[in-house]
PDB file of N, CA and C in Angstrom:
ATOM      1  N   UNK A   1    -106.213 -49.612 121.728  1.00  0.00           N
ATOM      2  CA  UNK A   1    -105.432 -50.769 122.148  1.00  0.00           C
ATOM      3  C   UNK A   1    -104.756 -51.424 120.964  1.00  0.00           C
ATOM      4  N   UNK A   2    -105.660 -51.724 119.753  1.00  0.00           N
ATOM      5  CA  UNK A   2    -105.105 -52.269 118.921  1.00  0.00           C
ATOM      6  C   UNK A   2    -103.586 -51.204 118.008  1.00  0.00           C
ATOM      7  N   UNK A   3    -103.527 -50.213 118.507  1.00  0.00           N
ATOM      8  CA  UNK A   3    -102.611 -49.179 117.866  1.00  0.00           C
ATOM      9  C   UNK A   3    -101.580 -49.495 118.915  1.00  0.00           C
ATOM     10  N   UNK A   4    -101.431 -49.740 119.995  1.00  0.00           N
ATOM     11  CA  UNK A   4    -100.779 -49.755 121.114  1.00  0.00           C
ATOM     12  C   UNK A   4     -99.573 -50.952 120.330  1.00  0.00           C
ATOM     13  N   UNK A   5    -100.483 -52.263 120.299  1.00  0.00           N
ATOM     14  CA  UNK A   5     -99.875 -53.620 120.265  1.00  0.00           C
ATOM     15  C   UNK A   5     -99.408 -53.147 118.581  1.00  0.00           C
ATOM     16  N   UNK A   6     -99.588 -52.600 117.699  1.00  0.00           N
ATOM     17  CA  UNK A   6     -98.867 -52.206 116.119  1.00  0.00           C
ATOM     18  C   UNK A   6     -98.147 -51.566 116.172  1.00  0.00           C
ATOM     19  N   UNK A   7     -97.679 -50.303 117.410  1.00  0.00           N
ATOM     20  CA  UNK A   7     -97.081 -49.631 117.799  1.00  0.00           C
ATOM     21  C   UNK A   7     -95.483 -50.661 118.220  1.00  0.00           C
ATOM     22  N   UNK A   8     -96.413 -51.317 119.422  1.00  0.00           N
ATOM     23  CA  UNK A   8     -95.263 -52.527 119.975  1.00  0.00           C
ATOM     24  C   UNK A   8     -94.504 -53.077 118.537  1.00  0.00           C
ATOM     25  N   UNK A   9     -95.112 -53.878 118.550  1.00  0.00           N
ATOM     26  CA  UNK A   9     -94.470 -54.418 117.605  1.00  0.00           C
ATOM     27  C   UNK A   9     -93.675 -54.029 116.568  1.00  0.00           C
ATOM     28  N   UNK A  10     -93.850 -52.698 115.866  1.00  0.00           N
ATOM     29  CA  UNK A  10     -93.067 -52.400 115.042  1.00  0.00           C
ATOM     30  C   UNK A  10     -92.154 -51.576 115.622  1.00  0.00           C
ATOM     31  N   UNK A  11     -91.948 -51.639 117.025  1.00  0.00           N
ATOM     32  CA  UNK A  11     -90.683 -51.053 117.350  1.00  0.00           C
ATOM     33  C   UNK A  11     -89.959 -52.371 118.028  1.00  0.00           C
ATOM     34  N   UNK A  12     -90.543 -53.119 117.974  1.00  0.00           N
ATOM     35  CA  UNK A  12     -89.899 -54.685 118.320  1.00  0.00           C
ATOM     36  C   UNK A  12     -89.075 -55.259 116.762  1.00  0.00           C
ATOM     37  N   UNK A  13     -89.932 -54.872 115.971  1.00  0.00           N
ATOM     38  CA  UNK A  13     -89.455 -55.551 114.629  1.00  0.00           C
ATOM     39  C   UNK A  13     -88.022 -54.526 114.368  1.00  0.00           C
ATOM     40  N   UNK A  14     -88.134 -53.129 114.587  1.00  0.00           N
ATOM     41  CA  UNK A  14     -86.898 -52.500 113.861  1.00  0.00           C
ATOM     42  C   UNK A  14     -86.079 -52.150 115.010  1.00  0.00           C
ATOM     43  N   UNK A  15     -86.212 -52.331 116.392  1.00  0.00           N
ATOM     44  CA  UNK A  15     -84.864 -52.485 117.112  1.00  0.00           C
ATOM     45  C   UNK A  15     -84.067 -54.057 116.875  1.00  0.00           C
ATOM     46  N   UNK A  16     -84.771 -54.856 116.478  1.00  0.00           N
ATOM     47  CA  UNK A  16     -84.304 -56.574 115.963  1.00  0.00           C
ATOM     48  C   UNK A  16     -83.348 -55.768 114.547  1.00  0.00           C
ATOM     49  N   UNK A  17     -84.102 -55.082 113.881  1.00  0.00           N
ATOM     50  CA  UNK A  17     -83.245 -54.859 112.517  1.00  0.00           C
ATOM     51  C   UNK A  17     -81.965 -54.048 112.660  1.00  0.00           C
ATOM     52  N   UNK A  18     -82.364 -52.934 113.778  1.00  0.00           N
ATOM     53  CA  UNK A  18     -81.182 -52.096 114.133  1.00  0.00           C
ATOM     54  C   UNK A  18     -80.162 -53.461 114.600  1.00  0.00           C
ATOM     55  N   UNK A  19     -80.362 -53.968 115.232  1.00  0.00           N
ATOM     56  CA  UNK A  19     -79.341 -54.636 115.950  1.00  0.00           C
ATOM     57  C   UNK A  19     -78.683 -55.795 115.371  1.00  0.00           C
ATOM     58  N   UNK A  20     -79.416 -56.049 113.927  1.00  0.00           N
ATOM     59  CA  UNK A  20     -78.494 -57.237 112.954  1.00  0.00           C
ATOM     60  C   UNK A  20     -77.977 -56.323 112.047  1.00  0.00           C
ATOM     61  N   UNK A  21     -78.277 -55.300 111.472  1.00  0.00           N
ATOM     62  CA  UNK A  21     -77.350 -53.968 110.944  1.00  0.00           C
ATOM     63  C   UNK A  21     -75.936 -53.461 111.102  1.00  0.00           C
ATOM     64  N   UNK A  22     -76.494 -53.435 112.854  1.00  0.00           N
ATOM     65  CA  UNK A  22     -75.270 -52.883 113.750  1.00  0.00           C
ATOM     66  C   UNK A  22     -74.270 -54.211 113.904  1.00  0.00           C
ATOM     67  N   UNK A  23     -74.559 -55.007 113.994  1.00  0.00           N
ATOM     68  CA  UNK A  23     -73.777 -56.283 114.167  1.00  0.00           C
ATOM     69  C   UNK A  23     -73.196 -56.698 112.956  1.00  0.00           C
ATOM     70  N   UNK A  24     -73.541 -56.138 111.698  1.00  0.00           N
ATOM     71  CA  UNK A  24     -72.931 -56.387 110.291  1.00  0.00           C
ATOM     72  C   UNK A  24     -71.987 -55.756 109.701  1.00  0.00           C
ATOM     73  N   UNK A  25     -72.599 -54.626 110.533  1.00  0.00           N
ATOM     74  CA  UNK A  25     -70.890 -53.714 110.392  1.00  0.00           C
ATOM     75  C   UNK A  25     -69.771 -53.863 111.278  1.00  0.00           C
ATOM     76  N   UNK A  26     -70.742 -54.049 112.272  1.00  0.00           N
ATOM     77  CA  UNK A  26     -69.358 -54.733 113.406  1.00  0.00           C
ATOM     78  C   UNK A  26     -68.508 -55.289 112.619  1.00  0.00           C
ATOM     79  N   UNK A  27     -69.287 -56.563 112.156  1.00  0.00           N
ATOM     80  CA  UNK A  27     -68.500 -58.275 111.885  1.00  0.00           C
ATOM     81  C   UNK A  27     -67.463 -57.495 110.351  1.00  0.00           C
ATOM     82  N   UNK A  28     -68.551 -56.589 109.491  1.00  0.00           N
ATOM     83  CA  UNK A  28     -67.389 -55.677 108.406  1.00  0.00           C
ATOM     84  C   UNK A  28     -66.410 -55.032 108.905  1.00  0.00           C
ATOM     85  N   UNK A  29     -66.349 -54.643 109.783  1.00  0.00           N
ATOM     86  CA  UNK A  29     -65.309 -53.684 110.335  1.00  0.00           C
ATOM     87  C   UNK A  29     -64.314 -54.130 110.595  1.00  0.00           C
ATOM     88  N   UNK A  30     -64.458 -55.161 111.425  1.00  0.00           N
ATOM     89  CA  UNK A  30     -63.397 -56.196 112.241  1.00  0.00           C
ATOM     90  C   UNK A  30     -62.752 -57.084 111.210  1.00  0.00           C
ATOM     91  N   UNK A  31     -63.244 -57.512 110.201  1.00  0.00           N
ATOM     92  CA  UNK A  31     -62.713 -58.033 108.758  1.00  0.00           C
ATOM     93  C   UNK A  31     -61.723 -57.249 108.229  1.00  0.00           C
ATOM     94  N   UNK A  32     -62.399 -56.344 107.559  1.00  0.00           N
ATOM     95  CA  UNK A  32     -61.344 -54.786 107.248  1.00  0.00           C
ATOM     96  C   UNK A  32     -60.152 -54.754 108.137  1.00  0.00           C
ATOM     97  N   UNK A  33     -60.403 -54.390 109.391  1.00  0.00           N
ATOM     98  CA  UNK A  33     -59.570 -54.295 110.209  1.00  0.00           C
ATOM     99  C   UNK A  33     -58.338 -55.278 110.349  1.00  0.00           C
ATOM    100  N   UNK A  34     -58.592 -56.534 110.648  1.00  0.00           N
ATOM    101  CA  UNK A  34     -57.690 -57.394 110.491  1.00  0.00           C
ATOM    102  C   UNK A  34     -56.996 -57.943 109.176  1.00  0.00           C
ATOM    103  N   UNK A  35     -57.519 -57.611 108.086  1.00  0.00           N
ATOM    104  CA  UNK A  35     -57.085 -57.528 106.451  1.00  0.00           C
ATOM    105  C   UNK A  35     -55.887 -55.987 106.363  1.00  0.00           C
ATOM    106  N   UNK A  36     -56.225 -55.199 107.090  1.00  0.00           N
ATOM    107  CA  UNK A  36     -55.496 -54.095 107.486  1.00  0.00           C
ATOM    108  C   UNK A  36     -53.748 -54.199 108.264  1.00  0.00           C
ATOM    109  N   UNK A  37     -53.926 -55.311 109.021  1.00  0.00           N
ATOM    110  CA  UNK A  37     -53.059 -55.044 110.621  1.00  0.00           C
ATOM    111  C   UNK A  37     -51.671 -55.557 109.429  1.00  0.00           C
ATOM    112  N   UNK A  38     -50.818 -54.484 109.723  1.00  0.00           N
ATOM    113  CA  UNK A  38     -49.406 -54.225 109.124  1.00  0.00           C
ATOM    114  C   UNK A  38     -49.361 -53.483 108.365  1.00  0.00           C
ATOM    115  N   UNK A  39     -50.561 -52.925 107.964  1.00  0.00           N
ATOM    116  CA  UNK A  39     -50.218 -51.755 106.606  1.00  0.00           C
ATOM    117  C   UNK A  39     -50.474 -50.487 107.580  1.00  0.00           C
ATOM    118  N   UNK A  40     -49.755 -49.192 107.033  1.00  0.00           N
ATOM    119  CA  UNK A  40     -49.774 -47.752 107.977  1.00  0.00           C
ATOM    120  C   UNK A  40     -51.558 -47.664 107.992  1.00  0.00           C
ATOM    121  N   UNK A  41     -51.369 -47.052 108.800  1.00  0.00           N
ATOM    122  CA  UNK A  41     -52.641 -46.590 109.224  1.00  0.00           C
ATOM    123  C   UNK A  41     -52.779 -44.858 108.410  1.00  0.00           C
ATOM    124  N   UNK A  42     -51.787 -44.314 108.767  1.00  0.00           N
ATOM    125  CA  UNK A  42     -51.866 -42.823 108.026  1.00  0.00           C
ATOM    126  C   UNK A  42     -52.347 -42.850 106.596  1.00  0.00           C
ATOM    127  N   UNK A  43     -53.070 -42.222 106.166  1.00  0.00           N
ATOM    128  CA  UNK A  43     -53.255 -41.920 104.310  1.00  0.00           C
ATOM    129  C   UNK A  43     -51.932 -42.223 104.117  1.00  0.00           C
ATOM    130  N   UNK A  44     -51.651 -42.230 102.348  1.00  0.00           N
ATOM    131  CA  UNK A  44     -50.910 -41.990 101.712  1.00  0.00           C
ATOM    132  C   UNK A  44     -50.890 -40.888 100.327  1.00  0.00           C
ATOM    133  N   UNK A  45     -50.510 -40.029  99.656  1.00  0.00           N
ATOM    134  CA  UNK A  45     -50.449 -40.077  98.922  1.00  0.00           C
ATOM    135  C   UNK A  45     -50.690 -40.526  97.551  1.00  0.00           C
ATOM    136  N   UNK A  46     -51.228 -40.473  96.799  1.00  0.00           N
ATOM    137  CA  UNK A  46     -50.802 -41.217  95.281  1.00  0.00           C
ATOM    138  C   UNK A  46     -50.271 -40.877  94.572  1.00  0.00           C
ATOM    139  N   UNK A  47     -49.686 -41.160  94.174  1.00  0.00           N
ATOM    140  CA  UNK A  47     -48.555 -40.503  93.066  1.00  0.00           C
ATOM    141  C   UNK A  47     -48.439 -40.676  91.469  1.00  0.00           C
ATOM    142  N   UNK A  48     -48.275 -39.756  90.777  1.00  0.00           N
ATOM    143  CA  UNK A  48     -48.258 -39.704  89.502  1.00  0.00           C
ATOM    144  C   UNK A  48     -46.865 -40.433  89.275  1.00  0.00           C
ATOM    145  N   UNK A  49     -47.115 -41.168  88.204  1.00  0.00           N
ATOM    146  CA  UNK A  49     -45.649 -42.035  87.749  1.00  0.00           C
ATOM    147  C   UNK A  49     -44.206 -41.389  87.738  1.00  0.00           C
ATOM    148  N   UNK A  50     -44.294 -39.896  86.948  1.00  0.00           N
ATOM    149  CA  UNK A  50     -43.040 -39.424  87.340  1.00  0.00           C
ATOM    150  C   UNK A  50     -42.865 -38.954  88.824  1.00  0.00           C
ATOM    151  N   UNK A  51     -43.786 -38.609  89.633  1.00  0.00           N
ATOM    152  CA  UNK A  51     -43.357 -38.544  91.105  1.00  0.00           C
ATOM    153  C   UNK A  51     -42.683 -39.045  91.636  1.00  0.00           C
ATOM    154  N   UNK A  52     -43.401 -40.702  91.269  1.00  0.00           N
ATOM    155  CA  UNK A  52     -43.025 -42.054  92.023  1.00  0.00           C
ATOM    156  C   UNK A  52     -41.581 -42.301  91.202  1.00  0.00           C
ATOM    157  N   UNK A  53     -41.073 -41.911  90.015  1.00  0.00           N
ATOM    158  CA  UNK A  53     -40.122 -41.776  89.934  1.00  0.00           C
ATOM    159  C   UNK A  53     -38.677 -41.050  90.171  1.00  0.00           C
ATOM    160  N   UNK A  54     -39.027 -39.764  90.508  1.00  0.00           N
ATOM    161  CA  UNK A  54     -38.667 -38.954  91.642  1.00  0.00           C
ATOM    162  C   UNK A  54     -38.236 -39.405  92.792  1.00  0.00           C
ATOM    163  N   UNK A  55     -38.893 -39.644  93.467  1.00  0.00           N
ATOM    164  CA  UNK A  55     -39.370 -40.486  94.920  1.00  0.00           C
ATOM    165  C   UNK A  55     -38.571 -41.240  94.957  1.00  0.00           C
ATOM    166  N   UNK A  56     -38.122 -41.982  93.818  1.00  0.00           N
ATOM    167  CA  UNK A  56     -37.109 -43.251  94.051  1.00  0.00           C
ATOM    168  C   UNK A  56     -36.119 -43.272  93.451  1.00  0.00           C
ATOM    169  N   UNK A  57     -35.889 -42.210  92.926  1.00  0.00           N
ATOM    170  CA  UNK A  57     -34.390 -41.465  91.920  1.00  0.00           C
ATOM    171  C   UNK A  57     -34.179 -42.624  90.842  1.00  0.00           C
ATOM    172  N   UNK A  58     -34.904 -43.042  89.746  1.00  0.00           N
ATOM    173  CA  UNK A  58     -35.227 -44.073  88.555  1.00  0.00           C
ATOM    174  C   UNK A  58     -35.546 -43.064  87.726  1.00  0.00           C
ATOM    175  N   UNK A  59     -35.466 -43.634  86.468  1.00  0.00           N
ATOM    176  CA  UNK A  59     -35.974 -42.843  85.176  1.00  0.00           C
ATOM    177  C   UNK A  59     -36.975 -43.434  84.478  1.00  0.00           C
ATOM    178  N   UNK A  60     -37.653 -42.875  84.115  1.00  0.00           N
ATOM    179  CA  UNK A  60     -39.587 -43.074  84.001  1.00  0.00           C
ATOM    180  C   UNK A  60     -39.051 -44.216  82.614  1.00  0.00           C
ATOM    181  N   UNK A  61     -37.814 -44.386  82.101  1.00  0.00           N
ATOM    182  CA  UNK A  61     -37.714 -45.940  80.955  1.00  0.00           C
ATOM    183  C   UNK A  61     -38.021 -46.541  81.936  1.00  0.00           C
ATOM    184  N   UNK A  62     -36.775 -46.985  83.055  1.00  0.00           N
ATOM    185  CA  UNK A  62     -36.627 -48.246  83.828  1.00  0.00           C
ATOM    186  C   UNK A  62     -37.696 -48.343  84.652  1.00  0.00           C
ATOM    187  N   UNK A  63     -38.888 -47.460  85.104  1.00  0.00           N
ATOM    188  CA  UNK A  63     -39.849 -47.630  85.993  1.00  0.00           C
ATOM    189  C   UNK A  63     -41.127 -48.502  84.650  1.00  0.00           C
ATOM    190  N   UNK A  64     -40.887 -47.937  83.567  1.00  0.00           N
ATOM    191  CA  UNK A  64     -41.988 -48.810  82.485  1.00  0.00           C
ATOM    192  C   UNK A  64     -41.304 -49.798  82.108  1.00  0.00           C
ATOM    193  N   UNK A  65     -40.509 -50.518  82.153  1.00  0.00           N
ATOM    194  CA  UNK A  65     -40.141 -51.225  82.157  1.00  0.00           C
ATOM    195  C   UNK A  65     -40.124 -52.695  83.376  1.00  0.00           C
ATOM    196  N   UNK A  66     -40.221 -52.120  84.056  1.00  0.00           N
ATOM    197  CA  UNK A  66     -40.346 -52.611  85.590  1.00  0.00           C
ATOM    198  C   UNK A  66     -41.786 -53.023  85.715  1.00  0.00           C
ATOM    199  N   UNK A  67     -43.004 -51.995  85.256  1.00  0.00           N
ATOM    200  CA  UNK A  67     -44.038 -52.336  85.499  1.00  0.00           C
ATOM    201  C   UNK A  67     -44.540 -53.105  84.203  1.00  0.00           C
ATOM    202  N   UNK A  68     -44.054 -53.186  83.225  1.00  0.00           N
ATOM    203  CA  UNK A  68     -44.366 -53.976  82.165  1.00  0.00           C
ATOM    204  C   UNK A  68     -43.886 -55.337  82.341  1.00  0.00           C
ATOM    205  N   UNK A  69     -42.792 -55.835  83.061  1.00  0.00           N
ATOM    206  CA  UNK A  69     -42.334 -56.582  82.930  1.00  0.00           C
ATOM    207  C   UNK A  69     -43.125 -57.538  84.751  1.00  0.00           C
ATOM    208  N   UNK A  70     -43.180 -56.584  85.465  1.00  0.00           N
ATOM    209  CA  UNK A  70     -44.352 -57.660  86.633  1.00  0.00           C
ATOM    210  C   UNK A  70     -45.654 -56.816  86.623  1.00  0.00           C
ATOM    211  N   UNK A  71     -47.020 -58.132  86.128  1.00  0.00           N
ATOM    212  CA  UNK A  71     -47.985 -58.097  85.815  1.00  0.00           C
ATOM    213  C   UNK A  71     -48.850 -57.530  87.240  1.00  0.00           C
ATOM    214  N   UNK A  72     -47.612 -57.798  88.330  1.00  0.00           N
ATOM    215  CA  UNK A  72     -48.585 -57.739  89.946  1.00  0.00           C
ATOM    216  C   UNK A  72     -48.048 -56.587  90.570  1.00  0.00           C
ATOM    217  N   UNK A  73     -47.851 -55.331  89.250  1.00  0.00           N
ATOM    218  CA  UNK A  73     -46.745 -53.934  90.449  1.00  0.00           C
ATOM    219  C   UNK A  73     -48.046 -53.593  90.723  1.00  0.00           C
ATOM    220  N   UNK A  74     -48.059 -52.692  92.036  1.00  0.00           N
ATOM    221  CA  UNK A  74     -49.234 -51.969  92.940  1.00  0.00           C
ATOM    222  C   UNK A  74     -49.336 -51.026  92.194  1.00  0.00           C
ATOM    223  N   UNK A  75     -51.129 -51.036  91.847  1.00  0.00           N
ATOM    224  CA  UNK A  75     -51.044 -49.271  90.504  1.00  0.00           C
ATOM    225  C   UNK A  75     -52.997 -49.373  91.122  1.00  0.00           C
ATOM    226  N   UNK A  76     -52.408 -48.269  90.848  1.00  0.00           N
ATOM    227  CA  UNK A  76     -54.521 -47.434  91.190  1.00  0.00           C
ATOM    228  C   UNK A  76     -54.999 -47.274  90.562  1.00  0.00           C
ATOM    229  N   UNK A  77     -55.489 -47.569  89.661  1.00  0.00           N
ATOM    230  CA  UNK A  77     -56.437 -47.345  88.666  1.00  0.00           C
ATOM    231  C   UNK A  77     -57.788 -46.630  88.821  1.00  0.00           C
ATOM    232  N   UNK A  78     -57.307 -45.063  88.557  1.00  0.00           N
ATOM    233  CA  UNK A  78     -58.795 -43.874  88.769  1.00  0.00           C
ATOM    234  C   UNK A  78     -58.930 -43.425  87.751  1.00  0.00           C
ATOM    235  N   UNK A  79     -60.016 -43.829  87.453  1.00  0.00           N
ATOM    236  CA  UNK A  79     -60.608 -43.164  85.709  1.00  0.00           C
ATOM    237  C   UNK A  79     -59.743 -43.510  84.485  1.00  0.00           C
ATOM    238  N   UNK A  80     -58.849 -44.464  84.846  1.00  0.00           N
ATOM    239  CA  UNK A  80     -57.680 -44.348  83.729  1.00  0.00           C
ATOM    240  C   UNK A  80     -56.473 -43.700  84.316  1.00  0.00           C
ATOM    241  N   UNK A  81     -56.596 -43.090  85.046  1.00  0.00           N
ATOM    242  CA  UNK A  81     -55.642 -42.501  85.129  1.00  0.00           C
ATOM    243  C   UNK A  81     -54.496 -43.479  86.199  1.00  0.00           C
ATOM    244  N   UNK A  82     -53.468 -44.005  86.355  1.00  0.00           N
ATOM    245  CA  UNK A  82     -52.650 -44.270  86.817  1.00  0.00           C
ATOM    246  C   UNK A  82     -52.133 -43.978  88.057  1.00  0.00           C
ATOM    247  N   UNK A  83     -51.784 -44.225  89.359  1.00  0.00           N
ATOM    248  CA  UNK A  83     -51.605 -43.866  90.556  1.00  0.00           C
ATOM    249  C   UNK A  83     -50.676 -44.805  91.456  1.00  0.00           C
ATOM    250  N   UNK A  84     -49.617 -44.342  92.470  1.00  0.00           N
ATOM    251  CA  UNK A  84     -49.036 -45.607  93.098  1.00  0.00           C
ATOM    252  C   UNK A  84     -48.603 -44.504  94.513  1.00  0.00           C
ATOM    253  N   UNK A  85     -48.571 -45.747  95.540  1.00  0.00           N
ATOM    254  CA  UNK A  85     -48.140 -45.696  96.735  1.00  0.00           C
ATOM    255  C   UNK A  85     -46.901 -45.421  96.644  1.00  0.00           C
ATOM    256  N   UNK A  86     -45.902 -44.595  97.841  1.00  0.00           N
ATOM    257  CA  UNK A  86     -44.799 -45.322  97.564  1.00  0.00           C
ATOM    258  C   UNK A  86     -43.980 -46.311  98.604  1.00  0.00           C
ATOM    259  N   UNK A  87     -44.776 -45.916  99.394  1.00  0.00           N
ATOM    260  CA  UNK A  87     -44.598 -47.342 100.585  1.00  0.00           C
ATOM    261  C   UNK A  87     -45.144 -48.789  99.442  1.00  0.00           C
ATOM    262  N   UNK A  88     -46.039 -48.802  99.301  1.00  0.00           N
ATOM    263  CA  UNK A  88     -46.281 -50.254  98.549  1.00  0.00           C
ATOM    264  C   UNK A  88     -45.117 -50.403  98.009  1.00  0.00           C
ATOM    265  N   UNK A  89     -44.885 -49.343  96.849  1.00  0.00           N
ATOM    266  CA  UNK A  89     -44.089 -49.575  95.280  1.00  0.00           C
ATOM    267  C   UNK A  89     -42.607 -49.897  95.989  1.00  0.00           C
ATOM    268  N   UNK A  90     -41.868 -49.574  97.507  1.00  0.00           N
ATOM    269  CA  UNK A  90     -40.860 -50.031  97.962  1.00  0.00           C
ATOM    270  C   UNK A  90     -40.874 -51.603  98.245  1.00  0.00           C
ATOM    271  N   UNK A  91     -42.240 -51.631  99.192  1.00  0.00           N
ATOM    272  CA  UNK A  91     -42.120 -53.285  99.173  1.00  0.00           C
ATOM    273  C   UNK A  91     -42.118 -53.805  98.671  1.00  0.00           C
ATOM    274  N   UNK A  92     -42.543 -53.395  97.601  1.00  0.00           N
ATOM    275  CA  UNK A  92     -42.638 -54.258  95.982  1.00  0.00           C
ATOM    276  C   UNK A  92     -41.304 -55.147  95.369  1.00  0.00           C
ATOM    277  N   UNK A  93     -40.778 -53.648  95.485  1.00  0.00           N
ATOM    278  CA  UNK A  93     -39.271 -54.067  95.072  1.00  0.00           C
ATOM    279  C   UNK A  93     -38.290 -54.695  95.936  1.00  0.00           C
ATOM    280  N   UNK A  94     -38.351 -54.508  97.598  1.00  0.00           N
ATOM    281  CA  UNK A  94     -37.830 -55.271  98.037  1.00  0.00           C
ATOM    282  C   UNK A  94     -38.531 -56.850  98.044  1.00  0.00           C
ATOM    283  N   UNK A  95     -39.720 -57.174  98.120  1.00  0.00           N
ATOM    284  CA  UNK A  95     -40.226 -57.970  98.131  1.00  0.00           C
ATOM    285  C   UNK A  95     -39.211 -59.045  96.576  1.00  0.00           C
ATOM    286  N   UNK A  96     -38.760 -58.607  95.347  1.00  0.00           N
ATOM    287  CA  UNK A  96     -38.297 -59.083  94.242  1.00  0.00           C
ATOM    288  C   UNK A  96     -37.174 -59.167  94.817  1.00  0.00           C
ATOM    289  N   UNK A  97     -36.396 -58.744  95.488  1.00  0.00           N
ATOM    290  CA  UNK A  97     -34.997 -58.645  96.000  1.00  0.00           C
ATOM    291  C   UNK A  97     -34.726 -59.971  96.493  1.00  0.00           C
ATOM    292  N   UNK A  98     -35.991 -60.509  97.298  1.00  0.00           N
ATOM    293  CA  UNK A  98     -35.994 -61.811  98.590  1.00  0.00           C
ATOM    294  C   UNK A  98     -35.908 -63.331  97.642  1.00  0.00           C
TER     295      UNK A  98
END
């Protein structure tokens, strides 16, 4: 009997835990999610600087130049290594246009 009621209970205690777990990712998800709503949903790419210069028919001066000169251009920073959208890096620039 007494195994019965230790039994109970500790499946009382960790369906309570499952279910504030599950509800934490909910409440994360739905955060994410709405921090999300307007940006593509599809991957993107990242792009190496001359890509992204490619991509936007510029020459890798005027693109270092560009990013030297605004402290807030969209860049990925992996291992050091350098990376950009090029959906962001458009709004970017139209965004300076406005």
């Amino acid at each position: 009997m007494e195994q019965d009621a230790l039994q109970y209970h500790l499946y009382k205690a960790f369906s309570e835990l499952e279910s504030r777990i599950a509800q934490r990712v909910v409440d994360a998800l739905s955060k994410q999610s709405n921090a999300l709503v307007g940006m593509p949903i599809k991957s993107e790419k990242l792009l190496k600087d001359v890509e992204l210069c490619e991509a936007l028919q510029i020459s890798t001066a005027h693109f270092y130049k560009v990013k030297r000169r605004y402290k807030d251009f969209p860049v990925y920073d992996i291992d050091g290594a350098k990376r950009y959208k090029l959906s962001e890096v458009e709004h970017f620039i139209k965004s300076l246009k406005h």
